[in-house]
Protein backbone atom coordinates (compact mmCIF):
# COMPACT_ATOMS: atom_id res chain seq x y z
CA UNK A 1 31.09 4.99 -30.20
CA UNK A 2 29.61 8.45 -30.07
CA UNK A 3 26.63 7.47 -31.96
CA UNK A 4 26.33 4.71 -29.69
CA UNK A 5 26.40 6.18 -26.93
CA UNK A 6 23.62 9.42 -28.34
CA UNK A 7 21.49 6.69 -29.26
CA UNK A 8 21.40 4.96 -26.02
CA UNK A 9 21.13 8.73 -24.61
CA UNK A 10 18.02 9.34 -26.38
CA UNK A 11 16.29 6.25 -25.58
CA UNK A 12 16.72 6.87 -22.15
CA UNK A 13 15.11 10.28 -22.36
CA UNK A 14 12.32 8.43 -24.15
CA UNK A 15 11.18 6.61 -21.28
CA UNK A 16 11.91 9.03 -18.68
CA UNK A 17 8.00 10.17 -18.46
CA UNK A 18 6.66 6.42 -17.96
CA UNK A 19 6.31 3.94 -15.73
CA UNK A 20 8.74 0.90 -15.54
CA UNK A 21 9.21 -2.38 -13.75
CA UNK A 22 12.72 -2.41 -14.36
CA UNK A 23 15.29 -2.35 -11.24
CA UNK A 24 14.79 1.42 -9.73
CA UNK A 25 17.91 3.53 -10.54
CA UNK A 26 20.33 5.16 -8.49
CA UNK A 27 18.25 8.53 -8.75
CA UNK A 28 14.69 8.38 -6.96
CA UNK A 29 12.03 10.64 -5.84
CA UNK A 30 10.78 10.59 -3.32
CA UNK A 31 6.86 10.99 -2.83
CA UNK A 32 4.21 12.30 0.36
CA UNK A 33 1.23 10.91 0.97
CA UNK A 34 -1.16 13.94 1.41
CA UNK A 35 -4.69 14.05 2.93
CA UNK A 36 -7.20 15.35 1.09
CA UNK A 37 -9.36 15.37 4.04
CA UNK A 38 -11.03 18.90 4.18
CA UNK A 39 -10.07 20.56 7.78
CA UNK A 40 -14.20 20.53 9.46
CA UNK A 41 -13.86 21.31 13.18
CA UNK A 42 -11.19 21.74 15.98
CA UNK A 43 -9.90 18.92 17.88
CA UNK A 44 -12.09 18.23 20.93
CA UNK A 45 -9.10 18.68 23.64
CA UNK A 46 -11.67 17.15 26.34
CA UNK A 47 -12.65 13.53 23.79
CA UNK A 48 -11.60 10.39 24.76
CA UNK A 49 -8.28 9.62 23.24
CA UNK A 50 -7.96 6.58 20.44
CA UNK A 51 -4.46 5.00 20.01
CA UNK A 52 -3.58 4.75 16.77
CA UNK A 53 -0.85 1.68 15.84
CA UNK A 54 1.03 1.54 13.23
CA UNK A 55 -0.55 -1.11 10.62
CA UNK A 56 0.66 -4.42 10.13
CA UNK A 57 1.48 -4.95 6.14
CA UNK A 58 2.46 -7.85 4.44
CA UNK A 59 6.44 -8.05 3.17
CA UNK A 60 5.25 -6.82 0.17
CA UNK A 61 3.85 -3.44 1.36
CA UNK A 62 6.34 -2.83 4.77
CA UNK A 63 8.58 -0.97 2.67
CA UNK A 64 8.63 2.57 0.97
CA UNK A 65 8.99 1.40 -2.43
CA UNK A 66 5.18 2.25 -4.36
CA UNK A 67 3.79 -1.22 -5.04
CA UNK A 68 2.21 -1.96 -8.46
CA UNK A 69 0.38 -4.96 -9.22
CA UNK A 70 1.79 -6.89 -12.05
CA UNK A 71 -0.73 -9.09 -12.74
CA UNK A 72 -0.74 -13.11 -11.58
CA UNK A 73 -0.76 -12.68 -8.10
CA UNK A 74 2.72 -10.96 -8.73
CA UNK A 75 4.31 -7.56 -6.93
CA UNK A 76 6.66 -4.70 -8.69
CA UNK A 77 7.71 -1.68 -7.69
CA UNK A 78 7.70 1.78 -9.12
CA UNK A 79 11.05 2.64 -10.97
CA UNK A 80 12.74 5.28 -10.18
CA UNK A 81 10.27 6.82 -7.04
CA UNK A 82 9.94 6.27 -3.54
CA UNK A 83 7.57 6.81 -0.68
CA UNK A 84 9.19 9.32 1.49
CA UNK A 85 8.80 6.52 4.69
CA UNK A 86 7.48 3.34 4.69
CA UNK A 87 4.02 2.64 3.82
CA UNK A 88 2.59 1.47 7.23
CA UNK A 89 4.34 4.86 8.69
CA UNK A 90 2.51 7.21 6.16
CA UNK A 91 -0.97 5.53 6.81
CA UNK A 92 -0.95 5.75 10.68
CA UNK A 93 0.13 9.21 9.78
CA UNK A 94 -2.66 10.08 7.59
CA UNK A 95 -5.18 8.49 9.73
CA UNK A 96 -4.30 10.32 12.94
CA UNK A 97 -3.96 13.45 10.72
CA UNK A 98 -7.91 12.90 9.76
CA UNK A 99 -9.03 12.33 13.36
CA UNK A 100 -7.67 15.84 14.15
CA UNK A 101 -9.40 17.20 11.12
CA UNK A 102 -12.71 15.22 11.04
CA UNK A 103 -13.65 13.73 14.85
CA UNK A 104 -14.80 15.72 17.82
CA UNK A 105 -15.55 12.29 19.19
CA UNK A 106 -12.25 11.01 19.89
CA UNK A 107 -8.25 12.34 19.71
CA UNK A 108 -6.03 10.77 18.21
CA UNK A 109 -2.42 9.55 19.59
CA UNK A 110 0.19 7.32 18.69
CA UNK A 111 1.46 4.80 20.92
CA UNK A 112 4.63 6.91 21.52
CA UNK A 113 3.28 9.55 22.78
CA UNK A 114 2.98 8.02 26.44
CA UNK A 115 -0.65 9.50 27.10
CA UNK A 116 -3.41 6.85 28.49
CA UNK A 117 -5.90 6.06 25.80
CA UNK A 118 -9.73 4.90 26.02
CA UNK A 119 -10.00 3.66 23.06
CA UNK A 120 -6.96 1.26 20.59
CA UNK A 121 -7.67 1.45 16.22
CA UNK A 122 -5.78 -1.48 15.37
CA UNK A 123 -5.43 -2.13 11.74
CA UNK A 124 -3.96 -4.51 8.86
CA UNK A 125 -3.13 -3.30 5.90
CA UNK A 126 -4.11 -6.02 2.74
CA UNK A 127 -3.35 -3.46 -0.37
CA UNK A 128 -2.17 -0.59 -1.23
CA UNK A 129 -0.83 -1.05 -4.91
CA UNK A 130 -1.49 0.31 -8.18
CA UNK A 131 -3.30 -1.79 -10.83
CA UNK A 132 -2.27 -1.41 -14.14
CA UNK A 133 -5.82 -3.46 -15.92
CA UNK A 134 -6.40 -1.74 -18.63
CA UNK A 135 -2.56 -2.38 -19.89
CA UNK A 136 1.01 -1.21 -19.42
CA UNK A 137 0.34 2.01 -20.74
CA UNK A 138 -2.84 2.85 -19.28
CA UNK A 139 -3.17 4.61 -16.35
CA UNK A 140 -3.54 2.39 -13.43
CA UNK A 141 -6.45 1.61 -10.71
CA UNK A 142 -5.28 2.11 -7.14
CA UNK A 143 -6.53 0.07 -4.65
CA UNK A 144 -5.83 0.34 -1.14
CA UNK A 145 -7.81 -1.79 2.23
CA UNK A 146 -7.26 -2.02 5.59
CA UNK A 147 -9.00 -4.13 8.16
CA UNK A 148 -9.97 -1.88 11.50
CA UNK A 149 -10.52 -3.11 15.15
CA UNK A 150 -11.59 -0.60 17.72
CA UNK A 151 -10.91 -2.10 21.20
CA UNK A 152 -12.31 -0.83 24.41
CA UNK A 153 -9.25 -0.61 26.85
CA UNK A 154 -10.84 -0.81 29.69
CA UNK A 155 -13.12 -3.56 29.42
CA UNK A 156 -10.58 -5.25 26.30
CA UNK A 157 -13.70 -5.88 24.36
CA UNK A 158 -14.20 -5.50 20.66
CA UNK A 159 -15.92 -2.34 19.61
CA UNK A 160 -16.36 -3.35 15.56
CA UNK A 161 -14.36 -5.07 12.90
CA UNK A 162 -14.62 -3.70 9.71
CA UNK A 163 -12.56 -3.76 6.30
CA UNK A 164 -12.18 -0.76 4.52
CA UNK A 165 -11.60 -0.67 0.55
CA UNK A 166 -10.91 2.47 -1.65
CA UNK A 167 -10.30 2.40 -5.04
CA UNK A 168 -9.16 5.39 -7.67
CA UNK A 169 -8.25 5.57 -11.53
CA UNK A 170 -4.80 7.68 -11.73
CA UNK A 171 -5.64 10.67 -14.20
CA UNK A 172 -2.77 9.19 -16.50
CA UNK A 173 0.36 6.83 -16.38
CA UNK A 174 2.98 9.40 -14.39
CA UNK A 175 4.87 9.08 -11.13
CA UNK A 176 3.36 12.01 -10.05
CA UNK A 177 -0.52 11.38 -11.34
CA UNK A 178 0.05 7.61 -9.91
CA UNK A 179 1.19 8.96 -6.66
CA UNK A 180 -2.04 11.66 -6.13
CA UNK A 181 -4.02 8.98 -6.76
CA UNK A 182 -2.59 7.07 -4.04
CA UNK A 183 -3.29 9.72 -1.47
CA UNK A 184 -6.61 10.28 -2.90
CA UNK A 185 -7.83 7.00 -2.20
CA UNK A 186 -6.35 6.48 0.90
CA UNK A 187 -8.14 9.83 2.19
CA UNK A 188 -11.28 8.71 1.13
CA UNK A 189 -10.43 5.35 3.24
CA UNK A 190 -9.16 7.15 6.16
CA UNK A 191 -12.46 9.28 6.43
CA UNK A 192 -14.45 6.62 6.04
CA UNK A 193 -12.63 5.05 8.84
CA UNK A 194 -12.46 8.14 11.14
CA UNK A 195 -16.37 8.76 10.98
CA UNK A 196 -16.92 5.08 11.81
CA UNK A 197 -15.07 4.87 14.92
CA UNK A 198 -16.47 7.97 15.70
CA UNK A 199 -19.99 6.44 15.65
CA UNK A 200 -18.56 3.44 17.06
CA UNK A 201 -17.76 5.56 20.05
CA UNK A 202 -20.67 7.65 20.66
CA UNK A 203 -22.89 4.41 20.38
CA UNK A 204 -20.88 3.11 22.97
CA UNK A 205 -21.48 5.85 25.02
CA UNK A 206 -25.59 6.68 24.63
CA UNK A 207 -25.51 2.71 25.74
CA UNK A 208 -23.37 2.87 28.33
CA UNK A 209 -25.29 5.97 29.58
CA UNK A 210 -28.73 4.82 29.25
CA UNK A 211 -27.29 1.50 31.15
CA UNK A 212 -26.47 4.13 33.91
CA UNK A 213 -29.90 5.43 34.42
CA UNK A 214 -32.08 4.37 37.49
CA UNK A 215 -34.71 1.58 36.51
């Protein structure tokens, strides 16, 4: 029984450093989402202010468990780990987190913050997994995109549509190597988003200026 039980002890510690589709365990850690997004100005306290929403996400991806695509058109989750909220929570997070570090066009606010907004970033979120295509024990590809609508609030018209896709190889095939590639990715997505609705915005506003001007 002893040896039983010291060989089943030691096959566990064998596969405590890799990734596995099995059932998560009891034990889980939990994982940010940080932005990588370099801090370039100071928020612009007098911009118009853009409402971010929290995404919409499939069943799949409304959770916080870390998605991994299993090939097939099939989902898995990360053993063992956790996103520290769920995945639609951390992404409205990190992109209102880049508007205050990126855009002196427009300020950022959540819809629970009660303020009146000018402009509404609406998005859906269509992947945010990790890829494993080179093999189980290959570092995975993550891939993350979001679809974007900026809406004018006052006239309730469409500003742009655009889909957003980021993709990054993890550095190797470990929690926390899978998990900074994550939040690599999706702050190359997020300031790609931020710095078009920024342009979105000041387009919108040279037109609606020069539409101001005396003939």
């Amino acid at each position: 029984m002893i040896a039983r039980n010291l060989l089943m002890a030691g096959a566990a510690l064998a596969l405590s450093g890799c990734i596995s589709l099995l059932p998560e365990s009891e034990s889980s850690s939990l994982y940010r989402l940080s932005n990588h997004v370099p801090v370039d100005t100071a928020v612009n306290h007098d911009a118009p202010v853009v409402r971010i929403a929290r995404p919409v996400a499939p069943r799949a991806l409304s959770g916080d468990r870390i998605a991994l695509d299993a090939g097939q058109g099939r989902v898995a989750y990360m053993a063992g780990a956790n996103w520290i909220s769920a995945v639609p929570v951390l992404v409205q997070e990190l992109v209102v987190d880049t508007f205050d570090r990126r855009s002196t066009v427009l300020m950022a606010a959540r819809p629970d913050d009660g303020v009146a907004t000018s402009w509404d970033l609406r998005m859906e979120l269509r992947r945010f997994e990790a890829v494993y295509d080179q093999g189980s024990n290959a570092a995975p590809r993550i891939d993350i995109a979001i679809r974007a609508r900026l809406i004018d609030t006052t006239s309730r018209e469409v500003a742009g549509v655009r889909t957003f896709e980021a993709s990054r190889r993890a550095d190797g095939n470990r929690q926390t190597l899978i998990v900074d590639a994550f939040s690599r990715a999706a702050s190359d997505l997020s300031l790609e988003m931020v710095d078009w609705a920024s342009a979105q915005v000041t387009q919108a506003q040279e037109n609606t200026a020069q539409e101001a001007q005396p003939d």
